[in-house]
Protein backbone atom coordinates (compact mmCIF):
# COMPACT_ATOMS: atom_id res chain seq x y z
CA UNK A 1 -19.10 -12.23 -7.77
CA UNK A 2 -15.61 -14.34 -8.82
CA UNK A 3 -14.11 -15.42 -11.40
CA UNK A 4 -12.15 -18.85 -11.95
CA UNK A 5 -8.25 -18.03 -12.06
CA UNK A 6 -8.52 -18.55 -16.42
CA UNK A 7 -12.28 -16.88 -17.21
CA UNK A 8 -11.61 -13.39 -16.85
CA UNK A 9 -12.77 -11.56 -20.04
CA UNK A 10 -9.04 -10.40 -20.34
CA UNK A 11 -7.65 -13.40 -19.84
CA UNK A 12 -5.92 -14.01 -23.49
CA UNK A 13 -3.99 -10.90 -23.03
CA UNK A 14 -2.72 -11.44 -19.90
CA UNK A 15 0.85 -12.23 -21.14
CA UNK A 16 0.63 -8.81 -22.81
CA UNK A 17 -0.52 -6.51 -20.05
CA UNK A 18 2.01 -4.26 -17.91
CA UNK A 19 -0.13 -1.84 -16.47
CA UNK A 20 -3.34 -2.58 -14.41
CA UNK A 21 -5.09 0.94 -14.70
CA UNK A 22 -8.98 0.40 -13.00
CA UNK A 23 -11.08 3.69 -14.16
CA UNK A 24 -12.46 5.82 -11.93
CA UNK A 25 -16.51 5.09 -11.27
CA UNK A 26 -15.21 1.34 -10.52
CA UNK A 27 -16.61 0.46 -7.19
CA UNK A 28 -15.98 -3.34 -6.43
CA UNK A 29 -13.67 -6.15 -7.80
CA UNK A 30 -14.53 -9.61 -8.41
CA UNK A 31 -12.43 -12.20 -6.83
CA UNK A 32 -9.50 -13.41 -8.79
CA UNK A 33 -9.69 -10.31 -11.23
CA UNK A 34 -5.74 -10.34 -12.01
CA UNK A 35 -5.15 -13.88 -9.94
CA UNK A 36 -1.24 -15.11 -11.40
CA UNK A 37 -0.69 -18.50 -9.53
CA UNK A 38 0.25 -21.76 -10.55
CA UNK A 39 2.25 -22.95 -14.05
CA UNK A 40 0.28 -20.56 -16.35
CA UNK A 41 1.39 -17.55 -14.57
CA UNK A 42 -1.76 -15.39 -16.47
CA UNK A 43 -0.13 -11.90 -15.82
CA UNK A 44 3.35 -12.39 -15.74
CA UNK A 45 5.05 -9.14 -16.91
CA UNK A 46 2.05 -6.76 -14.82
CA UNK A 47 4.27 -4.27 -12.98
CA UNK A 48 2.54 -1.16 -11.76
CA UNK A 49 -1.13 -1.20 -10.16
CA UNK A 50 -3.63 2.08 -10.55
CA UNK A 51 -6.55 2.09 -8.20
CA UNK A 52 -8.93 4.82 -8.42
CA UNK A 53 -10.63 6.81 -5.49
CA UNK A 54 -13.85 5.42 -5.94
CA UNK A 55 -12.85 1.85 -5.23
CA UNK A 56 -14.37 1.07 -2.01
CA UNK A 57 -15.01 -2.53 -1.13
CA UNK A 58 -12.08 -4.09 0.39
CA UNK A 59 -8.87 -5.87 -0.66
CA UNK A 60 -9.35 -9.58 -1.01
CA UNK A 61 -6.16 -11.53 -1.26
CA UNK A 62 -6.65 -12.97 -4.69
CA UNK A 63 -7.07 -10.10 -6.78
CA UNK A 64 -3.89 -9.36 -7.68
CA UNK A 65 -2.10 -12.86 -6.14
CA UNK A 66 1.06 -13.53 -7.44
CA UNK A 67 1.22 -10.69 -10.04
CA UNK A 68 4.38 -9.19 -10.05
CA UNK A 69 4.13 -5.31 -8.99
CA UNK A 70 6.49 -3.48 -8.78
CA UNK A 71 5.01 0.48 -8.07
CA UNK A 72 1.12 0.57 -6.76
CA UNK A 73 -0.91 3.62 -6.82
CA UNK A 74 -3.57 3.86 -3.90
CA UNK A 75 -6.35 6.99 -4.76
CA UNK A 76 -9.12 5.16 -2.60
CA UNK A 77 -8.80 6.67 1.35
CA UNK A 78 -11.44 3.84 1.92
CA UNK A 79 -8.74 1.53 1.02
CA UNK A 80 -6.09 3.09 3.10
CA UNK A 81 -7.37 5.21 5.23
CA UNK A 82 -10.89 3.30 6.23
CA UNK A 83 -10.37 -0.51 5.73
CA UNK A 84 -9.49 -3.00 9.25
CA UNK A 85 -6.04 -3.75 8.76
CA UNK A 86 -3.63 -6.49 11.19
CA UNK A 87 -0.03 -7.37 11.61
CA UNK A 88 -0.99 -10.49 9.84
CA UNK A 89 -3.33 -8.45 6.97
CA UNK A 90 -1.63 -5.55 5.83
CA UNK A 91 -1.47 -4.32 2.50
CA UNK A 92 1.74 -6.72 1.67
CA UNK A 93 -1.24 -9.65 1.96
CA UNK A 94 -2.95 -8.01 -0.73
CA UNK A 95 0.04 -6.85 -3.36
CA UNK A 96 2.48 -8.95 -2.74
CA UNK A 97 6.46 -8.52 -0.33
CA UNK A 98 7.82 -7.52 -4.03
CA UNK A 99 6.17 -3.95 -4.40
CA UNK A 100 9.21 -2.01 -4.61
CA UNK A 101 7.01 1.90 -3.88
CA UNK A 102 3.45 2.71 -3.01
CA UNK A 103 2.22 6.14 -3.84
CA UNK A 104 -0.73 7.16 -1.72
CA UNK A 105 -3.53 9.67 -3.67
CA UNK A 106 -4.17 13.16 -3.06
CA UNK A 107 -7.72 11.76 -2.13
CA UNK A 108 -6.42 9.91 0.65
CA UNK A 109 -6.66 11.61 4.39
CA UNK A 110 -5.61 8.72 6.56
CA UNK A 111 -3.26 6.11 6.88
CA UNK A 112 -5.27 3.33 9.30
CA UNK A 113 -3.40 1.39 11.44
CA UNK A 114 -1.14 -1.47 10.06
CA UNK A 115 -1.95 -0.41 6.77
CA UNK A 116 1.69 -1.03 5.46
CA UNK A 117 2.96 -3.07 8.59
CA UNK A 118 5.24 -5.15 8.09
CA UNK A 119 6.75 -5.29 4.55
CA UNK A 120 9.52 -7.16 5.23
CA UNK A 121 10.57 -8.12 1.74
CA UNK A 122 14.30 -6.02 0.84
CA UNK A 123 12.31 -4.72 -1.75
CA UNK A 124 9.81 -1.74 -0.33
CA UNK A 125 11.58 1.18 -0.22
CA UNK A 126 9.49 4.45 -1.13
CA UNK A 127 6.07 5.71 -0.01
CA UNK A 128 5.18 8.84 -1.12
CA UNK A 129 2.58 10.93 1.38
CA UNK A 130 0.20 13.32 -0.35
CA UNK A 131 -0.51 16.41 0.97
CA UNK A 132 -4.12 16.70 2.19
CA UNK A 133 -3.31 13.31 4.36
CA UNK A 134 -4.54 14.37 8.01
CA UNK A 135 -3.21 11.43 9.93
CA UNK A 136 -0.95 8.36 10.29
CA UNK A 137 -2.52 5.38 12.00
CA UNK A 138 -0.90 3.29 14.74
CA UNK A 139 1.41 1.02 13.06
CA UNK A 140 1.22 2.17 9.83
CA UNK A 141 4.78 1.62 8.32
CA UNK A 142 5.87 -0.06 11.29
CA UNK A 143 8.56 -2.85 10.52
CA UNK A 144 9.53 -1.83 6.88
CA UNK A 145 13.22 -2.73 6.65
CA UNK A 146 14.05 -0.65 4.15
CA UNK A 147 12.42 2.39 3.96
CA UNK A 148 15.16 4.92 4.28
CA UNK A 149 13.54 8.45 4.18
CA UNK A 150 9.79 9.87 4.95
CA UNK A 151 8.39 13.03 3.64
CA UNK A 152 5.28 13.43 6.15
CA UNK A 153 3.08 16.49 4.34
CA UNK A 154 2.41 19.89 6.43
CA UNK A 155 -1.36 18.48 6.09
CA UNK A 156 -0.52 15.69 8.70
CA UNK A 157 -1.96 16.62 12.40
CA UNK A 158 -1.67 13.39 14.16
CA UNK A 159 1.36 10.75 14.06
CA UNK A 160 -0.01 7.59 15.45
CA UNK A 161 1.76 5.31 17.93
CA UNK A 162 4.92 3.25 16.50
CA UNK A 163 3.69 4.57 13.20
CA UNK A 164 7.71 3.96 11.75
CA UNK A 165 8.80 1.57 14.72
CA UNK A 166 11.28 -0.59 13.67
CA UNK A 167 11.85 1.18 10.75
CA UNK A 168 15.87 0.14 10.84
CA UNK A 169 17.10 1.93 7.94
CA UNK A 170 15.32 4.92 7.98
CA UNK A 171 17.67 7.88 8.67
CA UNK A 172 15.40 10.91 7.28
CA UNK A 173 12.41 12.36 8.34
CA UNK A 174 10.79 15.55 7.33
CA UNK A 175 7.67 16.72 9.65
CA UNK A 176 5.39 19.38 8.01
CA UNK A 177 4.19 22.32 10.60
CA UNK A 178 1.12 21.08 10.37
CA UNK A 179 1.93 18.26 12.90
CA UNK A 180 0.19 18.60 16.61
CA UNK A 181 0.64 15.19 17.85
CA UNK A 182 3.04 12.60 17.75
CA UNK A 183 2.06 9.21 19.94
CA UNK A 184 4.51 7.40 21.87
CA UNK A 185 6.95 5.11 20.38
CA UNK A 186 6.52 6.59 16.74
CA UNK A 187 10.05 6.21 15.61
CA UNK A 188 10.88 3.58 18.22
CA UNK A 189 14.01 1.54 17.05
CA UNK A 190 14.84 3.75 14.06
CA UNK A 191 18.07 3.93 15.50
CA UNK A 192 19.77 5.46 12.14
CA UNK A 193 17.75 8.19 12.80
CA UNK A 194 19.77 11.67 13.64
């Protein structure tokens, strides 16, 4: 199901609202739950994004479109970990070049490939790992300008292939002993790296 941009039952507080929090037990969004396009700008002051591990269905574009979030909390491993993710559809496509951190769930075990690809907006700067993650997909933060420093949790066997590559600003990396493999190219072109 979908709602029009102006029908959702929270509609007439949507200058009021800061914090989208879904509940666990939520399973699906509609389509254009939070959209915030166009000259009425429903959900203007909506900074920081909650999404619980039971979420499963996928991502669409205009559920969150043009809401301005700043910190986005990601509990669903089906979301990052499971979902089909591109260097044209990563998770910037879905929360917008302004998200300034994402904080990835203790539920979460993998990062999938592109998942985070690409955020080229000065803006994305902090991703916090959970421990209990197992892997890091191919691609996974490759691209993001300014990520400066990654924590990767002792839970983390596998580091995919140019999983940070191109990662220009990044000049600290911590690897848990929990880490087998790391694939070719992983920290290709971090060259701040020491």
């Amino acid at each position: 199901s979908s709602y029009s941009a102006n029908a959702t039952p929270w509609y007439q507080y949507g200058q009021a609202i800061k914090h989208i929090n879904i509940e666990e037990g939520v399973t699906k969004l509609a389509l254009n739950s939070f959209y915030n396009a166009g000259a009425s700008a429903n959900y203007p002051n909506v900074r920081t994004l909650s999404i619980p591990s039971t979420l499963g269905a996928p991502i669409e574009t205009n559920f969150f479109y043009g809401c301005p979030l700043k910190t986005v909390t990601i509990n669903s491993d089906t979301i990052v970990g499971k979902a089909s993710y591109s260097s044209n559809s990563s998770l910037q496509t879905k929360f917008g070049a302004q998200v300034e951190e994402y904080i990835i769930g203790g539920g979460v075990r993998s990062i999938a490939n592109f998942a985070f690809y690409n955020q080229s907006a000065d803006s994305l700067c902090s991703i916090y790992l959970p421990e209990g993650l197992e892997a890091i997909g191919n691609w996974a933060f490759g691209y993001i300008d300014h990520l400066t420093s990654v924590t990767v949790p002792s839970t983390v066997q596998t580091i995919g292939t140019d999983a940070f590559a191109g990662c220009s600003k990044l000049h600290s990396v911590e690897l848990g002993e929990g880490l087998k493999t790391v694939n070719g190219q992983a920290f290709w072109m971090c060259d701040n790296l020491t």
